[in-house]
N, C-alpha and C. Protein backbone atom coordinates (compact mmCIF):
# COMPACT_ATOMS: atom_id res chain seq x y z
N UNK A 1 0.85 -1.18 0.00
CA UNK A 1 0.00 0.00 0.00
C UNK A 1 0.90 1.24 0.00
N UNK A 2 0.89 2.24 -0.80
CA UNK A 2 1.60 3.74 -1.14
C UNK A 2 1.11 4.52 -0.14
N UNK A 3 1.62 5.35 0.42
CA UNK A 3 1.32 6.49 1.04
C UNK A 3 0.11 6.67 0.72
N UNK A 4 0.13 7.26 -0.42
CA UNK A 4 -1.06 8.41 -1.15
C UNK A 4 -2.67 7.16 -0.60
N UNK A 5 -2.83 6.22 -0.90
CA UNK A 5 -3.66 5.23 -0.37
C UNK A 5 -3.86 5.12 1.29
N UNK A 6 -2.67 4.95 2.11
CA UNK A 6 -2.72 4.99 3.48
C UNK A 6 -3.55 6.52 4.25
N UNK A 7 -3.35 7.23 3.41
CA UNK A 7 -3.64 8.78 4.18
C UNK A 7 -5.25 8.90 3.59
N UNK A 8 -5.32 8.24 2.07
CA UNK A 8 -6.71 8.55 2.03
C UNK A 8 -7.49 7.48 2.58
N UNK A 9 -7.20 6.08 3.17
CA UNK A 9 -8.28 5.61 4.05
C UNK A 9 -8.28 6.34 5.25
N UNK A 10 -7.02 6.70 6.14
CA UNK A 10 -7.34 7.66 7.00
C UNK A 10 -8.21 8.43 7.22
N UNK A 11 -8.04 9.30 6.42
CA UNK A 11 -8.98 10.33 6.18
C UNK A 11 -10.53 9.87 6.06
N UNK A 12 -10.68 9.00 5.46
CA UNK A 12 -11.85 8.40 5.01
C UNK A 12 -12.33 8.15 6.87
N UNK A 13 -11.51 7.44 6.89
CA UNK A 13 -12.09 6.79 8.71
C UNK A 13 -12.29 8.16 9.33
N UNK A 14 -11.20 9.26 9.16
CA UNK A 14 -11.47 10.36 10.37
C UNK A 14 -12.70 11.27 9.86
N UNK A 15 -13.31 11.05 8.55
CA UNK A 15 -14.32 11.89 8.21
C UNK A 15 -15.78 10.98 9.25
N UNK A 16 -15.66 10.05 9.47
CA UNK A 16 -17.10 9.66 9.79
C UNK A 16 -17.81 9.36 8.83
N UNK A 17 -17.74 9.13 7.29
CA UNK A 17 -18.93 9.01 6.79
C UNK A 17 -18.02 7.80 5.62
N UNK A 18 -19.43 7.35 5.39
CA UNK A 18 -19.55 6.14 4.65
C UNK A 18 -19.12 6.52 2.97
N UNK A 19 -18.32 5.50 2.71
CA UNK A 19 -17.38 5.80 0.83
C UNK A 19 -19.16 5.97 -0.01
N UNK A 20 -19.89 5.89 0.28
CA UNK A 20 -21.20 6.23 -0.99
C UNK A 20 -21.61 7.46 -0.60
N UNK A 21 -21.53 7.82 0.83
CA UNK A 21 -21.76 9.89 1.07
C UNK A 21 -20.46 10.14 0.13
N UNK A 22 -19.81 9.88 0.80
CA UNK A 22 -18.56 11.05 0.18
C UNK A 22 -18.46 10.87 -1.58
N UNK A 23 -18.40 9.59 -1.57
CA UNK A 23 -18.70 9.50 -3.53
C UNK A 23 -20.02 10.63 -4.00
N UNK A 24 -20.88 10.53 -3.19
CA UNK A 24 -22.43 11.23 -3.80
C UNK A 24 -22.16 12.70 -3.95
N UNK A 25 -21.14 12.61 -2.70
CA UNK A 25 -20.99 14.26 -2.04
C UNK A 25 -19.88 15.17 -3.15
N UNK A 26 -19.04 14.43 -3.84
CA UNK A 26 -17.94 14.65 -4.82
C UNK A 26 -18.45 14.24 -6.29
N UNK A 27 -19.44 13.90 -6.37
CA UNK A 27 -20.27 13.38 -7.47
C UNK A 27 -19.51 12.11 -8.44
N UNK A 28 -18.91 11.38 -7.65
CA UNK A 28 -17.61 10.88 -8.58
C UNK A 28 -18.26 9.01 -8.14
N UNK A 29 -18.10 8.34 -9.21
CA UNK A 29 -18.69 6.67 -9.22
C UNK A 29 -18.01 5.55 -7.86
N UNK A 30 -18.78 5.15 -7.34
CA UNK A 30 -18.13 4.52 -6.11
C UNK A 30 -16.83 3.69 -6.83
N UNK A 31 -17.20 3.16 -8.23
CA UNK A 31 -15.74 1.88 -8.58
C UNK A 31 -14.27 3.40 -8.50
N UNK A 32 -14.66 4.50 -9.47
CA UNK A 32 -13.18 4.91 -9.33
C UNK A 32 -12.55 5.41 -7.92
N UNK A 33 -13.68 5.72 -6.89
CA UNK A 33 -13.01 6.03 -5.51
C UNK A 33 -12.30 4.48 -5.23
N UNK A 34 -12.92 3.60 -5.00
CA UNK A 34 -12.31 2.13 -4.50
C UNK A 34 -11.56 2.19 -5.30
N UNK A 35 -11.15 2.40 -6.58
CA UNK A 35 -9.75 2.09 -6.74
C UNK A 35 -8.68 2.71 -6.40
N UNK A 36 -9.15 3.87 -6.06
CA UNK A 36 -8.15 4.93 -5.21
C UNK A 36 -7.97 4.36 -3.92
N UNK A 37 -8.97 4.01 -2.90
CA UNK A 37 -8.67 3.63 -2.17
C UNK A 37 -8.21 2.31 -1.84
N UNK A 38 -7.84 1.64 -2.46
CA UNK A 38 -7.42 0.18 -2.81
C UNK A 38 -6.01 0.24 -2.93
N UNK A 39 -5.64 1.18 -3.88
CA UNK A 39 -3.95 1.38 -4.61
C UNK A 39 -4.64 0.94 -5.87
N UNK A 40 -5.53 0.72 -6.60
CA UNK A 40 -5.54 0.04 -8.08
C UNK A 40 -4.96 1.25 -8.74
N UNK A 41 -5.85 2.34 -8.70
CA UNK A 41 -4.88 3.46 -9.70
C UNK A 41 -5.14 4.67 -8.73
N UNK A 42 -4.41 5.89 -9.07
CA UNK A 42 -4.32 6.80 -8.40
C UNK A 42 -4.92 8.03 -8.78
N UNK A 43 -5.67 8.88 -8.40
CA UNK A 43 -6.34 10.07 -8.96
C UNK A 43 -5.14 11.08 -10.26
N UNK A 44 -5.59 11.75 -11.04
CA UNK A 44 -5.17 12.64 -11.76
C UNK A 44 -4.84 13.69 -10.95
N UNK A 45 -4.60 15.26 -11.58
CA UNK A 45 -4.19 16.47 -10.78
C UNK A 45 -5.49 16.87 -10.42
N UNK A 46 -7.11 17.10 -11.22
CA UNK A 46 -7.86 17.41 -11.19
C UNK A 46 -8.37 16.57 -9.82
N UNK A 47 -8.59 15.58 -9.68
CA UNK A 47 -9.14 15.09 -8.59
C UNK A 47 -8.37 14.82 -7.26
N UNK A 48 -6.92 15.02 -7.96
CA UNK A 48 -6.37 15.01 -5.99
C UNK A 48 -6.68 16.17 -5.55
N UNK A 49 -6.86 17.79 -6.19
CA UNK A 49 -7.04 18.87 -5.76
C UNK A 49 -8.51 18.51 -5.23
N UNK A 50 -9.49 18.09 -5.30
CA UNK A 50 -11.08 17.64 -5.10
C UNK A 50 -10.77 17.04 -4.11
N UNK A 51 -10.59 15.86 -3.64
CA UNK A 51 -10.02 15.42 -2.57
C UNK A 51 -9.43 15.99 -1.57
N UNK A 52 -8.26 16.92 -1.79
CA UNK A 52 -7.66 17.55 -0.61
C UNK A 52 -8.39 18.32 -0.69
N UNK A 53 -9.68 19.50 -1.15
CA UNK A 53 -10.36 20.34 -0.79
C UNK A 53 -11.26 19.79 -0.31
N UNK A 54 -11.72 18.30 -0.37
CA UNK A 54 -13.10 17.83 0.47
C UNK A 54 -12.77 17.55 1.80
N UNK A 55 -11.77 16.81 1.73
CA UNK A 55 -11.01 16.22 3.33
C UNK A 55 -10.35 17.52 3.81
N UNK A 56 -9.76 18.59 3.41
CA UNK A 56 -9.42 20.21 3.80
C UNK A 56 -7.91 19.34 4.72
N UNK A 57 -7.02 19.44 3.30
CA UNK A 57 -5.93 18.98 3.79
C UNK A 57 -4.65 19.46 2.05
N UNK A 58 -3.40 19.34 2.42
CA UNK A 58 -2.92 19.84 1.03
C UNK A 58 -2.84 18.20 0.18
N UNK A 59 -2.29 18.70 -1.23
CA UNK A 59 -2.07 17.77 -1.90
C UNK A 59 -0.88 17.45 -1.99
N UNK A 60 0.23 17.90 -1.32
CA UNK A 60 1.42 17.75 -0.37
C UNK A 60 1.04 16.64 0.67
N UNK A 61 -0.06 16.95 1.36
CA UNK A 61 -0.18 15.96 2.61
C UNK A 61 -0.20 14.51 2.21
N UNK A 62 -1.68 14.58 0.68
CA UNK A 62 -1.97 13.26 0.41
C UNK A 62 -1.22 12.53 -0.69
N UNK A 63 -0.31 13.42 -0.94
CA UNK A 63 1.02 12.69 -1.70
C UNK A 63 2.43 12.09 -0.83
N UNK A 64 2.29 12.60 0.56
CA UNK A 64 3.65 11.86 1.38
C UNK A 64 3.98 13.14 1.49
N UNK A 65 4.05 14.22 0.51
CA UNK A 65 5.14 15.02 0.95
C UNK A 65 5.53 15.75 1.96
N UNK A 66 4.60 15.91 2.99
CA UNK A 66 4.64 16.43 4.24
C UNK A 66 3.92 15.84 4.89
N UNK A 67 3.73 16.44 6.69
CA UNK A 67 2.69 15.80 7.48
C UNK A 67 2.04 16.49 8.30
């Protein structure tokens, strides 16, 4: 498991809410979040910025590069 995967189940757990809110809530298909959150493939630039603005964290954080 990559970083970028470890921090976004984190996150996922510290939000409280279930992967079909937050998919509904980002308007984005439950298969391509699970594969993000899996390690299958990894978001583009467009959607890690979506991500770190939903979870309100940088895209530094959810890449490893800081903490």
């Amino acid at each position: 498991m990559n970083l970028f995967t470890e921090r976004l189940n984190e996150l996922i757990i510290n939000s409280g809410k279930q992967q079909n809110d937050i998919c509904k809530e980002l308007g984005i298909y439950k298969q391509k979040f699970s594969r993000w959150k899996t390690g299958f493939t990894e978001p583009g630039f467009d959607d890690l910025i979506m991500l770190a603005k939903y979870f309100k964290v940088s895209t530094d954080y959810l890449l490893g590069l800081e903490d």
